[in-house]
Protein backbone atom coordinates (compact mmCIF):
# COMPACT_ATOMS: atom_id res chain seq x y z
CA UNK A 1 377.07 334.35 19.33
CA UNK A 2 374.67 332.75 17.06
CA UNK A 3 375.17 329.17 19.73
CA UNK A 4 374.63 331.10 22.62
CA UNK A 5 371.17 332.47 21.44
CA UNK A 6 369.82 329.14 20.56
CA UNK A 7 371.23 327.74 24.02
CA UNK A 8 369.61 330.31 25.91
CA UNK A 9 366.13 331.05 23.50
CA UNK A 10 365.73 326.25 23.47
CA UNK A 11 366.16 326.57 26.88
CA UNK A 12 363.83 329.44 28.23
CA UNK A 13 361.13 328.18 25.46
CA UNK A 14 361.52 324.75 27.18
CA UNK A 15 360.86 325.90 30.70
CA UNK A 16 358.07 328.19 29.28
CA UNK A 17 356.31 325.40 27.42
CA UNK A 18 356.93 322.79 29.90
CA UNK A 19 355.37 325.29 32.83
CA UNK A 20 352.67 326.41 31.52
CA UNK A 21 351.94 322.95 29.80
CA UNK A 22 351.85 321.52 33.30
CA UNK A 23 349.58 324.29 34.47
CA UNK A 24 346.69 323.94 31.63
CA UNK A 25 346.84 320.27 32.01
CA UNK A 26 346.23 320.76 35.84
CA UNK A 27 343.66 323.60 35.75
CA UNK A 28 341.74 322.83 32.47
CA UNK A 29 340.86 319.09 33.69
CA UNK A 30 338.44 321.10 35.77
CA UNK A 31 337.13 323.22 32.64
CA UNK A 32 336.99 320.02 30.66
CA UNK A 33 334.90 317.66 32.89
CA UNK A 34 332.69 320.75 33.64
CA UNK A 35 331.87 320.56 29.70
CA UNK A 36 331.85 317.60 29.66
CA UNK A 37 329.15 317.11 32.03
CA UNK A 38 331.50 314.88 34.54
CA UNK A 39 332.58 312.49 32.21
CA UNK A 40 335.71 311.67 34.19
CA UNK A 41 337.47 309.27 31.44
CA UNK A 42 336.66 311.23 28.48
CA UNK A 43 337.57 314.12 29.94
CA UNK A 44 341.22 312.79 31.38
CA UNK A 45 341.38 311.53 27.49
CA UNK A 46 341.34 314.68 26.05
CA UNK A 47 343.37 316.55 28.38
CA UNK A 48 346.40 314.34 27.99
CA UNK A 49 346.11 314.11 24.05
CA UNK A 50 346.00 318.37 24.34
CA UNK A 51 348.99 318.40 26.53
CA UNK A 52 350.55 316.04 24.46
CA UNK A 53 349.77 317.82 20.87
CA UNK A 54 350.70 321.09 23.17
CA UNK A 55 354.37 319.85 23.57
CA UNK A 56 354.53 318.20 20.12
CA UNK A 57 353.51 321.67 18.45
CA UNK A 58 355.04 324.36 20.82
CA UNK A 59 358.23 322.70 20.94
CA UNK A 60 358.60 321.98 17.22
CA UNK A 61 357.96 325.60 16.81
CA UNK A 62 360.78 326.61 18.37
CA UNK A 63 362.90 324.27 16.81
CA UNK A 64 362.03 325.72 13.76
CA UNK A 65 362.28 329.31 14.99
CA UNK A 66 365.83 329.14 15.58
CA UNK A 67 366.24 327.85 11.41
CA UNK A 68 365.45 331.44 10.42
CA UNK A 69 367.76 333.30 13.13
CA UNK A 70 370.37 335.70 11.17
CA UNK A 71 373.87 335.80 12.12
CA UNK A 72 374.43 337.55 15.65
CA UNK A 73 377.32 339.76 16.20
CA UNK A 74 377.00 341.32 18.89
CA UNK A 75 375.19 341.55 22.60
CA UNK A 76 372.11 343.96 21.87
CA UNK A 77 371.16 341.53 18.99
CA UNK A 78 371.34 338.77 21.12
CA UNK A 79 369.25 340.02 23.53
CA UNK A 80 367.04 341.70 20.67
CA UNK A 81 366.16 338.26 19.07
CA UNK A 82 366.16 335.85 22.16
CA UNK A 83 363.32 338.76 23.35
CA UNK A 84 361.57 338.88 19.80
CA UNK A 85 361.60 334.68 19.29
CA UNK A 86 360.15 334.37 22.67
CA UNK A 87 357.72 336.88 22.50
CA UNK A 88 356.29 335.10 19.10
CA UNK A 89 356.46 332.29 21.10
CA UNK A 90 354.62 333.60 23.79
CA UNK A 91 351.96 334.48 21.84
CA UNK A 92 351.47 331.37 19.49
CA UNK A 93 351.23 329.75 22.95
CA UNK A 94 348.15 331.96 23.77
CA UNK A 95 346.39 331.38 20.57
CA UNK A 96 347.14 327.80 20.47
CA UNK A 97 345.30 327.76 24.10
CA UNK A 98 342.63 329.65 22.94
CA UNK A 99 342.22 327.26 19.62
CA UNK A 100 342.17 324.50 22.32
CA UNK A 101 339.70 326.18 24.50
CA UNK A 102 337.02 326.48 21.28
CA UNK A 103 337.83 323.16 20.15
CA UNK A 104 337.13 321.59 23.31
CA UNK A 105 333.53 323.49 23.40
CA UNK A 106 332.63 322.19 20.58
CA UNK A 107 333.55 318.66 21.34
CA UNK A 108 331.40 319.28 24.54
CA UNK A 109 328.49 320.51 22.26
CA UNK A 110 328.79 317.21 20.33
CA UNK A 111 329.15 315.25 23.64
CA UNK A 112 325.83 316.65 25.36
CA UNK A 113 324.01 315.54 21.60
CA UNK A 114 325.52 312.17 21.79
CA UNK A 115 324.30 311.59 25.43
CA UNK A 116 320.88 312.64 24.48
CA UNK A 117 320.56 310.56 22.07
């Protein structure tokens, strides 16, 4: 049973991380250029090194998740802990993209001093 669960939890936190990956990197180009005061390169730089550390992270995470499943016997566990792992997951993502969010603010913050200067 144990196989199944990591089949079905990889796979689900895959699509998960891979969708909503796709959709901060599309959206929060917008966010980052705005605080960024329109620098277009800069901006594009630190949205793919975000979606890139996003992947690297999230996906590791759930790699390692599935190291402290115990054994599964029968079909209410399953569902129990492929429902649990993903909801941790689920959240991590959230603060992870709230980390992000405060991060890049204060990278803008630094950004508007080093263009006054």
């Amino acid at each position: 049973m144990n196989l199944i669960g990591y089949i079905i939890f990889l796979a689900v936190a895959y699509l998960i991380t891979v969708h909503v990956g796709l959709v901060f990197f599309r959206k929060g180009r917008v966010y980052i250029l705005f605080l960024m005061k329109g620098d277009v390169d800069y901006s594009d730089a630190i949205n793919r090194l975000l979606l890139i550390c996003y992947y690297l992270v999230n996906l590791g995470y759930a790699a390692v998740m599935v190291s402290f499943w115990n054994e599964i016997t029968t079909l209410a566990e399953l569902v129990s802990s492929i429902t649990t792992m993903l909801g941790r997951l689920v959240i991590t993502l959230a603060i992870l993209h709230y980390c992000n969010m405060f991060a890049i603010y204060l990278l803008s913050v630094r950004h508007k001093k080093t263009l006054k200067q």
